[in-house]
Structures are given as structure tokens and as C-alpha cells.
N, C-alpha and C. Protein backbone atom coordinates (compact mmCIF):
# COMPACT_ATOMS: atom_id res chain seq x y z
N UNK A 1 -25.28 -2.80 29.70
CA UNK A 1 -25.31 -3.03 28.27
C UNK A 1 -24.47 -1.97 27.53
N UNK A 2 -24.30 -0.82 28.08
CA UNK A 2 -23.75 0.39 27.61
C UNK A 2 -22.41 0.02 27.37
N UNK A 3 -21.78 -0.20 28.49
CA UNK A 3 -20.49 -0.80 29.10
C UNK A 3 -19.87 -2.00 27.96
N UNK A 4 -20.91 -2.76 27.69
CA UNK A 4 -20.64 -3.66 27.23
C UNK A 4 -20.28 -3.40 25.36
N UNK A 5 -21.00 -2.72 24.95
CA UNK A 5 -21.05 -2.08 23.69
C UNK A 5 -20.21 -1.19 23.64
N UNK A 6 -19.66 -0.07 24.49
CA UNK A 6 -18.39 0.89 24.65
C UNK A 6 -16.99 0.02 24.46
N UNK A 7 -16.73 -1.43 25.55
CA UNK A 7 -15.51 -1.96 25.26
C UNK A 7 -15.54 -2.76 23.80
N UNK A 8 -16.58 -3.21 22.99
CA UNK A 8 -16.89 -3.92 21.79
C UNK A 8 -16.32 -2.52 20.59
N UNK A 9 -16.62 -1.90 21.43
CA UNK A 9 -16.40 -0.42 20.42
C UNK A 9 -15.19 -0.26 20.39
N UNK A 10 -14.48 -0.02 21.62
CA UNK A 10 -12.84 0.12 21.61
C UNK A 10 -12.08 -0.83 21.38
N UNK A 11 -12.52 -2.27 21.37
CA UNK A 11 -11.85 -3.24 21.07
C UNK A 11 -11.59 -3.33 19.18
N UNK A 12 -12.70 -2.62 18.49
CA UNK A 12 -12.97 -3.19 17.27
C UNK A 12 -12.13 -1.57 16.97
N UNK A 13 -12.08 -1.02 17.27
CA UNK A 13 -11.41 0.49 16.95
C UNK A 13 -9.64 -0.06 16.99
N UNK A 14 -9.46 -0.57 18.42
CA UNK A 14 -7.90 -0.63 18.33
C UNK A 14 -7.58 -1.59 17.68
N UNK A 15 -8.41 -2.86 17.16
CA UNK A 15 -8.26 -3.60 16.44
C UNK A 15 -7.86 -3.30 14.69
N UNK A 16 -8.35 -2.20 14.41
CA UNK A 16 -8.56 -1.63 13.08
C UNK A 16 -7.54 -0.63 13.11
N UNK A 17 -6.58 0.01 14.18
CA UNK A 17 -5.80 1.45 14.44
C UNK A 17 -4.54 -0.25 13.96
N UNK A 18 -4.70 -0.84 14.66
CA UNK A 18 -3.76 -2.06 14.48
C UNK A 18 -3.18 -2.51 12.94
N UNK A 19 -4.37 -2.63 12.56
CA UNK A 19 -4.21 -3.15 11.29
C UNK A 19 -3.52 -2.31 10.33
N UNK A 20 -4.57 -0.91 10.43
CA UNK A 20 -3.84 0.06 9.72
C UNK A 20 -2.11 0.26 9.88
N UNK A 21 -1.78 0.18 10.89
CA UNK A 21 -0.67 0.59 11.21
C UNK A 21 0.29 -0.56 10.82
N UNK A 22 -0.04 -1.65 10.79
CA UNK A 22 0.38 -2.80 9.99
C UNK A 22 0.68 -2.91 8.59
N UNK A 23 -0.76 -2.41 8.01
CA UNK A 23 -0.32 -2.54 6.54
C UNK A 23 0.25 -1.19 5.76
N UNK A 24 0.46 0.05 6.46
CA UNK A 24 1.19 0.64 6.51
C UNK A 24 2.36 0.41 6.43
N UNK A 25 2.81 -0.47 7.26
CA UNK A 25 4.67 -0.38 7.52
C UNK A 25 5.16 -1.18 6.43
N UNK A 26 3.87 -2.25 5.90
CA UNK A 26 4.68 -3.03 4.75
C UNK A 26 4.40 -2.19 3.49
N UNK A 27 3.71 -1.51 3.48
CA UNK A 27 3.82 -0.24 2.08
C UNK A 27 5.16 0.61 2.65
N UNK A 28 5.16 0.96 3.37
CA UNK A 28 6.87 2.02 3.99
C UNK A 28 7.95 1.30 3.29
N UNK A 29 7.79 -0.19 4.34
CA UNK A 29 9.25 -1.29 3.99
C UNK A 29 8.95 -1.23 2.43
N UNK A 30 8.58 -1.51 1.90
CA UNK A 30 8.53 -1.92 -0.01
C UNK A 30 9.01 -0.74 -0.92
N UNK A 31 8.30 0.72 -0.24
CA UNK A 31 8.62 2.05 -1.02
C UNK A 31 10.45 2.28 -0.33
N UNK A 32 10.94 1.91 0.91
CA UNK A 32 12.02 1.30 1.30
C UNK A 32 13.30 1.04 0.55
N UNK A 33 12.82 -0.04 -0.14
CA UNK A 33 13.34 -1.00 -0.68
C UNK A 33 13.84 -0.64 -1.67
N UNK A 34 12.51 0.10 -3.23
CA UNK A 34 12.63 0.65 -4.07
C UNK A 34 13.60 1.85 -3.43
N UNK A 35 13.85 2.93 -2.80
CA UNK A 35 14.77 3.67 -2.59
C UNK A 35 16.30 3.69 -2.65
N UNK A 36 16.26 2.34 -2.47
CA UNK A 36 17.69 1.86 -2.49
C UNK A 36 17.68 0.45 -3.62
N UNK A 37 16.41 0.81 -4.61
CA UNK A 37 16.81 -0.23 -5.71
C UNK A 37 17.12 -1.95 -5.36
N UNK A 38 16.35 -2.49 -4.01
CA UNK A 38 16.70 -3.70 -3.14
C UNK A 38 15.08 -3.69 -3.93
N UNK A 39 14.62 -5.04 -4.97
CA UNK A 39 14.12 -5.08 -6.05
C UNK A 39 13.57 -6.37 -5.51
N UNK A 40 14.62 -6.81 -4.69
CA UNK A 40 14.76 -8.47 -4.08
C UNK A 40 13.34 -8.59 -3.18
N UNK A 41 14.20 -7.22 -1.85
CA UNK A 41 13.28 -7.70 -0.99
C UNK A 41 11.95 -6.64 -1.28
N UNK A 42 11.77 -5.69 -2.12
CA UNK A 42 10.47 -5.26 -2.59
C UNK A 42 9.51 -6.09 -2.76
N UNK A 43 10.23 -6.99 -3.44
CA UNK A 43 9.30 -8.38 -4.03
C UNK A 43 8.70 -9.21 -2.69
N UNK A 44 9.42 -9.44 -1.93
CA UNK A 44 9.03 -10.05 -0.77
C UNK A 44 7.43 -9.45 -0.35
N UNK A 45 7.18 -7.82 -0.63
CA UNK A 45 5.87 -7.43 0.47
C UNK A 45 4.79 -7.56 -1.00
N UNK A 46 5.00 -8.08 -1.96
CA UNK A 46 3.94 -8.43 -2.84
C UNK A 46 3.26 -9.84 -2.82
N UNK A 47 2.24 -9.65 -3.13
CA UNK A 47 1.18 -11.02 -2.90
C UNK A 47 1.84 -12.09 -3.93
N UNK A 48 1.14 -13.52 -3.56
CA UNK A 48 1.85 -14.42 -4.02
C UNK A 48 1.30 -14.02 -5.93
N UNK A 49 0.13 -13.91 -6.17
CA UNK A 49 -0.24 -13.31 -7.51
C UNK A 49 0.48 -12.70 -8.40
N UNK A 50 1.15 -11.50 -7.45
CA UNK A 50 1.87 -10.27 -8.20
C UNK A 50 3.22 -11.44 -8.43
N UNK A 51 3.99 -12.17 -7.38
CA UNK A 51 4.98 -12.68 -7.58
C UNK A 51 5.24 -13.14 -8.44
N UNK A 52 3.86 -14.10 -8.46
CA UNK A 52 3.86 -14.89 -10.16
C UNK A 52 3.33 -14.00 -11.54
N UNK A 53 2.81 -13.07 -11.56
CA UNK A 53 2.44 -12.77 -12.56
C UNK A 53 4.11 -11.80 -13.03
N UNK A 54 4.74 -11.70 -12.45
CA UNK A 54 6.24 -10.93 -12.90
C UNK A 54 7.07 -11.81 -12.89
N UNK A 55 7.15 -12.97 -12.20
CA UNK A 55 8.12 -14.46 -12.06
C UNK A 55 9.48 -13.76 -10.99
N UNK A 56 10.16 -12.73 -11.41
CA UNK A 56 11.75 -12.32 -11.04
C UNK A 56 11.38 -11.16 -10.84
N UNK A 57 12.19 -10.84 -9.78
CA UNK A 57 11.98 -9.58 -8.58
C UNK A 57 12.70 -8.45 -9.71
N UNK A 58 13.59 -8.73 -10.57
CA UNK A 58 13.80 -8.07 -11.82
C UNK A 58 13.26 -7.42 -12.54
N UNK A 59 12.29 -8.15 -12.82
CA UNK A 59 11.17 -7.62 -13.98
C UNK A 59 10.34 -6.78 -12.64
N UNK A 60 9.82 -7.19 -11.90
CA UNK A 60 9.15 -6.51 -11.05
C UNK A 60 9.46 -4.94 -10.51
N UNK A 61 10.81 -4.99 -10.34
CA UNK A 61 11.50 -3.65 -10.53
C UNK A 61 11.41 -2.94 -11.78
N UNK A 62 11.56 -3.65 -12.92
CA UNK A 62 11.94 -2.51 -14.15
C UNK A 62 10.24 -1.86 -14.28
N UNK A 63 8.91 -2.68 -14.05
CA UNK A 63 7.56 -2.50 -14.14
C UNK A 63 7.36 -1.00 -12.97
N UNK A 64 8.25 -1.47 -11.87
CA UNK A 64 8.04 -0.24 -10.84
C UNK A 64 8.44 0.92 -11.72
N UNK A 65 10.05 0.85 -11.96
CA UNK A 65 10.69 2.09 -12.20
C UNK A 65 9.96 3.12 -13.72
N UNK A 66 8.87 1.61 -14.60
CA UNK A 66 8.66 2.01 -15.67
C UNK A 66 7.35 3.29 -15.31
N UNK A 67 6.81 2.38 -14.68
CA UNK A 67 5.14 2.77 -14.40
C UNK A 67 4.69 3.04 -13.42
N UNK A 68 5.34 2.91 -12.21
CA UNK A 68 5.16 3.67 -11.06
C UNK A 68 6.71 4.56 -10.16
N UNK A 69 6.98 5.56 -10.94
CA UNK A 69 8.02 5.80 -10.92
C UNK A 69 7.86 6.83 -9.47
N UNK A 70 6.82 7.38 -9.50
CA UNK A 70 6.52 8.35 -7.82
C UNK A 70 6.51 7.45 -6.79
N UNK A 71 6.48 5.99 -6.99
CA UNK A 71 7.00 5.10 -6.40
C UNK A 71 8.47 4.63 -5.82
N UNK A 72 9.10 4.46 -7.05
CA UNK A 72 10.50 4.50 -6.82
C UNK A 72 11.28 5.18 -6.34
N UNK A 73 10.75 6.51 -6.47
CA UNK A 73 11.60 7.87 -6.09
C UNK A 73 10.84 8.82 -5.59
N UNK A 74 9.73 8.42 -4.50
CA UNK A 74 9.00 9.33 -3.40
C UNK A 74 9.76 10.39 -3.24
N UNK A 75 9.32 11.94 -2.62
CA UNK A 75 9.55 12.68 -1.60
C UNK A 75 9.14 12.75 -0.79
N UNK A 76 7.85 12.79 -0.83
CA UNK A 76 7.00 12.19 0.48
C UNK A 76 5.76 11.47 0.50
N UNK A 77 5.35 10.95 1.22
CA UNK A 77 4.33 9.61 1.29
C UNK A 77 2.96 9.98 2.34
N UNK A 78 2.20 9.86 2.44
CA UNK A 78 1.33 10.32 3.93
C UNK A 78 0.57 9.58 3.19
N UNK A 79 -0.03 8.54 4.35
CA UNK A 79 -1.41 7.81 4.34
C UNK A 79 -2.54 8.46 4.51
N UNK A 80 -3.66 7.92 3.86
CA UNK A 80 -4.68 8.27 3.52
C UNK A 80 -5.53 7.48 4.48
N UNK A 81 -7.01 7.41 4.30
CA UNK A 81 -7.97 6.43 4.61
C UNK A 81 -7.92 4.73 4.15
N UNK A 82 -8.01 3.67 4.99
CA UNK A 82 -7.85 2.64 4.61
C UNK A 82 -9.36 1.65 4.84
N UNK A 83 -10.00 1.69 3.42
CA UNK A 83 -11.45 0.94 2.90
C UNK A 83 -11.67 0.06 3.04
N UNK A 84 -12.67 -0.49 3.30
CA UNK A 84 -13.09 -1.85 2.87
C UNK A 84 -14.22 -1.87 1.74
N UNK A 85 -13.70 -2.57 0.80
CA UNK A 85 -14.53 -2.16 -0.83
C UNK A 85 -15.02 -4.13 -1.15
N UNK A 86 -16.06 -3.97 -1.10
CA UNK A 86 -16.25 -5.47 -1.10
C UNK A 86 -15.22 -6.47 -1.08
N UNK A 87 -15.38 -6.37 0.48
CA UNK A 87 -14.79 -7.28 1.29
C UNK A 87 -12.92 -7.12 0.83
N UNK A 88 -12.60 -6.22 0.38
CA UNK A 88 -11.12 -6.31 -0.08
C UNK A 88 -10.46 -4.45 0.74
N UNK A 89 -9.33 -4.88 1.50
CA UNK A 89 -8.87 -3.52 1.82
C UNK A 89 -7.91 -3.10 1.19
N UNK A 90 -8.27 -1.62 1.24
CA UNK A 90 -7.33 -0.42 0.16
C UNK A 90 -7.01 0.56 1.03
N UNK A 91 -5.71 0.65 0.55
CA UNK A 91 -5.22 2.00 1.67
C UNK A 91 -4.56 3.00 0.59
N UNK A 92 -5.40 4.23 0.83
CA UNK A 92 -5.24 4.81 -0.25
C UNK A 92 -4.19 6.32 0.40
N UNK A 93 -3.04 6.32 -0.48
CA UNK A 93 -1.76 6.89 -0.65
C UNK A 93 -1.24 8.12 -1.35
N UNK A 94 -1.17 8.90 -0.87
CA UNK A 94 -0.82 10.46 -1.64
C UNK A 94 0.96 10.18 -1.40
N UNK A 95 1.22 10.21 -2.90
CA UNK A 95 2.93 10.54 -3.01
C UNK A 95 3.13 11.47 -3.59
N UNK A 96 4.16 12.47 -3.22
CA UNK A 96 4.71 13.54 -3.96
C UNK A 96 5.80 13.04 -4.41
N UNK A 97 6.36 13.81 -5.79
CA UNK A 97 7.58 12.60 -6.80
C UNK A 97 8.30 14.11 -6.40
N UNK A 98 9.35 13.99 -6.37
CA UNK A 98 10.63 14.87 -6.45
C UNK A 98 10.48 16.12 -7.21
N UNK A 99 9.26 16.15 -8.14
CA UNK A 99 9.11 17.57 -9.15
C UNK A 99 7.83 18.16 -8.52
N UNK A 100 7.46 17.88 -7.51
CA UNK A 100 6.06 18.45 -6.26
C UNK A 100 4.89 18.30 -6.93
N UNK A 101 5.00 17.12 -7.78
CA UNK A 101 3.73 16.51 -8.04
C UNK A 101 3.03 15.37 -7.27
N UNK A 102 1.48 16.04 -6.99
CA UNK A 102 1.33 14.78 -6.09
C UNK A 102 0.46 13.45 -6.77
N UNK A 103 0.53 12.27 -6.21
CA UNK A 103 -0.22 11.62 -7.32
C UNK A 103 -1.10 10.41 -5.86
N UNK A 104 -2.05 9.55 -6.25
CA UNK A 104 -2.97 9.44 -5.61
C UNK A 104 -3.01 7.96 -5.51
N UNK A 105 -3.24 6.91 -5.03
CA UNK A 105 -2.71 5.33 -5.00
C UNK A 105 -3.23 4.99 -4.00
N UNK A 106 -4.25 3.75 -4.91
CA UNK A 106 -4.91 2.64 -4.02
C UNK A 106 -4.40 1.70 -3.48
N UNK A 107 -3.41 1.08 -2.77
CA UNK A 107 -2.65 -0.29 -2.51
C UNK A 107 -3.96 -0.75 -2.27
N UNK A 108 -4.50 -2.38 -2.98
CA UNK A 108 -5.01 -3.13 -1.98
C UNK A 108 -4.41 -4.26 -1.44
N UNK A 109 -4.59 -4.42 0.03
CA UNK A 109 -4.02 -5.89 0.49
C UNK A 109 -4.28 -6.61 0.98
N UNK A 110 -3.88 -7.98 0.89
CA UNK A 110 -4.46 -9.15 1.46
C UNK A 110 -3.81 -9.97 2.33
N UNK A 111 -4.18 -10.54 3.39
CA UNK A 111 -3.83 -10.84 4.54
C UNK A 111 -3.21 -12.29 4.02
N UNK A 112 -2.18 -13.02 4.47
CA UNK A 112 -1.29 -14.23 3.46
C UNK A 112 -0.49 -14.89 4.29
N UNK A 113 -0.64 -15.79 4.93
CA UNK A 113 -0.05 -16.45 5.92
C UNK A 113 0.34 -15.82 6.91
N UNK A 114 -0.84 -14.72 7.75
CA UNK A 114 -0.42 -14.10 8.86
C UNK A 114 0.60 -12.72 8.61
N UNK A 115 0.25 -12.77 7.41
CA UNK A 115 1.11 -11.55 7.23
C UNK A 115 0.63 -10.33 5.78
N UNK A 116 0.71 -9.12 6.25
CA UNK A 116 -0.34 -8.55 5.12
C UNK A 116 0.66 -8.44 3.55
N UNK A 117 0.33 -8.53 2.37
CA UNK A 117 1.12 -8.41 1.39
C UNK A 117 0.13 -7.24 0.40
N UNK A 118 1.14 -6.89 -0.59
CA UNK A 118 0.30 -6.06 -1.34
C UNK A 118 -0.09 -6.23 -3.09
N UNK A 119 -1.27 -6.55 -2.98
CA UNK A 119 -2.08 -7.26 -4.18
C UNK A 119 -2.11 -6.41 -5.30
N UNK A 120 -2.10 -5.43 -5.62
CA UNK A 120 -2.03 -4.45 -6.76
C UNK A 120 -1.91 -2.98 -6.32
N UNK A 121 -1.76 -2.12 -7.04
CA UNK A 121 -2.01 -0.83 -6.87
C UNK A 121 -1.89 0.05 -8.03
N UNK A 122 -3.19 0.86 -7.99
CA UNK A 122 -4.31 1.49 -8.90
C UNK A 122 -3.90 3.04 -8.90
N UNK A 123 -3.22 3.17 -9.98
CA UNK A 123 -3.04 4.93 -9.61
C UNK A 123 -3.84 5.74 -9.85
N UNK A 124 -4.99 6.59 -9.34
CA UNK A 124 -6.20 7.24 -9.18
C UNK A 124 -5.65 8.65 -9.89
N UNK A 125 -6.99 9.10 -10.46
CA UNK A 125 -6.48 10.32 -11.24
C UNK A 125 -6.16 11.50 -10.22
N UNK A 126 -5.35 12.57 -10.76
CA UNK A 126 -4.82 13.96 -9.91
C UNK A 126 -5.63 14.45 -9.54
N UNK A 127 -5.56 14.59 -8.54
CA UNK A 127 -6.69 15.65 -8.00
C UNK A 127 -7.45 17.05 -8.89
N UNK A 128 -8.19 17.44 -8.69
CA UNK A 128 -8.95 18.17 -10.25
C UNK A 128 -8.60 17.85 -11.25
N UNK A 129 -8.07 16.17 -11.64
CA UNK A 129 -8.33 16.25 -12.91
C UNK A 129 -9.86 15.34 -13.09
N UNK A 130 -10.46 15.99 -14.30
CA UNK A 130 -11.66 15.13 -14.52
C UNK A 130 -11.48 14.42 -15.86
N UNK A 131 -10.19 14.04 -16.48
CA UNK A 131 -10.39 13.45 -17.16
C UNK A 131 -10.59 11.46 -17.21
């Protein structure tokens, strides 16, 4: 029974090291994209929602560059812990912007014809700030 519960254990572990590492690469490819201002295929790793709620990978860019600009122009990126918050996963994102500020970001995403996309993202306050 031990045996049996140990491989249930490692199966559901590499199953989840999997995932993570999955919806990782499509937050990489998208912050990617924005690096080189490819607005096009940014648009591609957003959920069908986000697609429509911006219509043109255009507008979707000028919203990045407006309002998530430690986005557009990372220095560096390191993943965080990735949640499950009723029933919805968040992988939450420390970016440093080019002036060594770091700032704090929930991606959540949703799984979309076999493929993970990214449904919004929530920029969490600075670290000690309590406002």
C-alpha cells in the first residue's frame, strides 16, 4: 500500500513540475515577444477573453507598454510559486524593470485547446508596501 501511494505521489508531483514548467515557457515566450515589440505573436499566448476584450494585437500592445511596462521591458523575471485559488491557477512572478525595481505579478491561466494561455494578470503591491 506504501508503494502504491509513493508512485501516486511521484506521479502527481511530476505531473505538476510538468505543468509548471509549461506555463512558464508561455509567460517567457509572451514577455519574448514584448522584447522585441512582436505585439502579433504576444497576442497569440493570451486567452481567447483577453483576445476579445482588446479585438487587435495593437491595442493589446499599447495596454502592455501603457500599464504593464516592467513587462515590456523586463531585466529580469524569476518564477515564483504556482496556486491553485479556487479552482483557477496563478503563477505568481517577480520582475525587475531596468531601474532595479522589483514588482510582483499574478498571471492566471487557463488550459484552451490543449494548450495553456494567459487569462489576466494582477499586479500585486511592492513588497513592504502596505498601502
Amino acid at each position: 500500500m506504501r508503494i502504491v501511494f509513493a508512485l501516486l505521489l511521484s506521479l502527481w508531483a511530476s505531473v505538476s513540475v510538468a505543468q509548471e514548467r509549461d506555463i512558464q515557457a508561455v509567460i517567457t515566450q509572451q514577455i519574448e515577444a514584448f522584447q522585441v515589440d512582436d505585439f502579433a505573436q504576444a497576442f497569440t499566448y493570451a486567452s481567447p477573453n483577453i483576445q476579445g476584450f482588446f479585438g487587435t494585437s495593437e491595442r493589446f500592445g499599447q495596454m502592455v507598454m501603457s500599464g504593464y511596462p516592467m513587462v515590456h521591458r523586463p531585466d529580469a523575471v524569476r518564477y515564483l510559486e504556482l496556486r491553485e485559488i479556487a479552482g483557477n491557477l496563478w503563477q505568481r512572478v517577480m520582475i525587475t524593470d531596468p531601474a532595479g525595481v522589483i514588482h510582483m505579478l499574478d498571471y492566471q491561466m487557463k488550459m484552451i485547446d490543449g494548450m495553456w494561455r494567459i487569462n489576466g494578470v494582477q499586479i500585486l503591491p511592492a513588497p513592504g508596501d502596505t498601502a
